[in-house]
Protein backbone atom coordinates (compact mmCIF):
# COMPACT_ATOMS: atom_id res chain seq x y z
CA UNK A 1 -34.02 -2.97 -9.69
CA UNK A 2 -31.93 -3.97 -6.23
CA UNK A 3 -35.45 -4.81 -5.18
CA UNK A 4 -36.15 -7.41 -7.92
CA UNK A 5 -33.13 -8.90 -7.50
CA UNK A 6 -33.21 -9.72 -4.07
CA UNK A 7 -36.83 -10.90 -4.71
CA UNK A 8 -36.14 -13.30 -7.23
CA UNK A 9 -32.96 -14.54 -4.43
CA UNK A 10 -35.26 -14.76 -1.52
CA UNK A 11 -37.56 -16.89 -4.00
CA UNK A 12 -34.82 -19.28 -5.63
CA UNK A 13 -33.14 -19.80 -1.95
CA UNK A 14 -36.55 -20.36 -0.58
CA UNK A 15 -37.70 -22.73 -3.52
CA UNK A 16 -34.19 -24.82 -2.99
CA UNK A 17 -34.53 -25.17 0.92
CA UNK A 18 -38.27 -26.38 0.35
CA UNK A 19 -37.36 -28.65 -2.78
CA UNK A 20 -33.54 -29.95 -1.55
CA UNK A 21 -32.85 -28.74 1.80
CA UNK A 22 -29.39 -31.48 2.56
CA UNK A 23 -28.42 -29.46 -1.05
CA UNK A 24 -28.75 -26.16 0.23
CA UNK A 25 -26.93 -27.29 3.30
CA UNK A 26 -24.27 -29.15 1.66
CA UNK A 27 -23.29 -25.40 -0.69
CA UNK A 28 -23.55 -23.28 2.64
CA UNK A 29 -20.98 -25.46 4.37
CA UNK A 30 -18.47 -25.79 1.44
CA UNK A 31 -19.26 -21.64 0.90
CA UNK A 32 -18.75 -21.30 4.54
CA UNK A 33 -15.50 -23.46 4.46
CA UNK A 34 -14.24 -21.20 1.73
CA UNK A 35 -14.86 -18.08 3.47
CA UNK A 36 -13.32 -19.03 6.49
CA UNK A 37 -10.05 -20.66 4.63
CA UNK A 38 -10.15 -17.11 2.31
CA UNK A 39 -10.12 -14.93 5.65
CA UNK A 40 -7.74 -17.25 7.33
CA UNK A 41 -5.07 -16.87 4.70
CA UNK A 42 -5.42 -13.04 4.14
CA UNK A 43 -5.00 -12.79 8.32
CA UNK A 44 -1.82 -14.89 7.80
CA UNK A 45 -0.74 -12.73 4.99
CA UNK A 46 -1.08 -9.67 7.06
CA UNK A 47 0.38 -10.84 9.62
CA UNK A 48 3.79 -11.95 7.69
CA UNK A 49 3.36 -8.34 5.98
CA UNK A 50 3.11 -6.90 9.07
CA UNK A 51 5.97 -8.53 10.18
CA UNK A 52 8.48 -8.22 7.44
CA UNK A 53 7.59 -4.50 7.83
């Protein structure tokens, strides 16, 4: 089943880099932005955790 699914991934991702690769770009740099803003703000919460402690 895991198998499959990451199959049919690989083959959409694959399919959308061939077909609209400034697309697939454009959604890994907002995802990426995301990420980074989501890990930056739980650091910062931590931190002021950590420091209230």
């Amino acid at each position: 089943m895991n198998k499959g699914v990451l199959a049919v991934l690989v083959v959409f991702f694959g399919f959308w880099m061939f077909t609209d690769p400034h697309g697939l770009a454009d959604f890994t740099q907002a995802t990426g932005d995301s990420v980074g803003g989501w890990g930056q703000q739980l650091f910062s919460s931590l931190i002021e955790f950590l420091g209230d402690l």
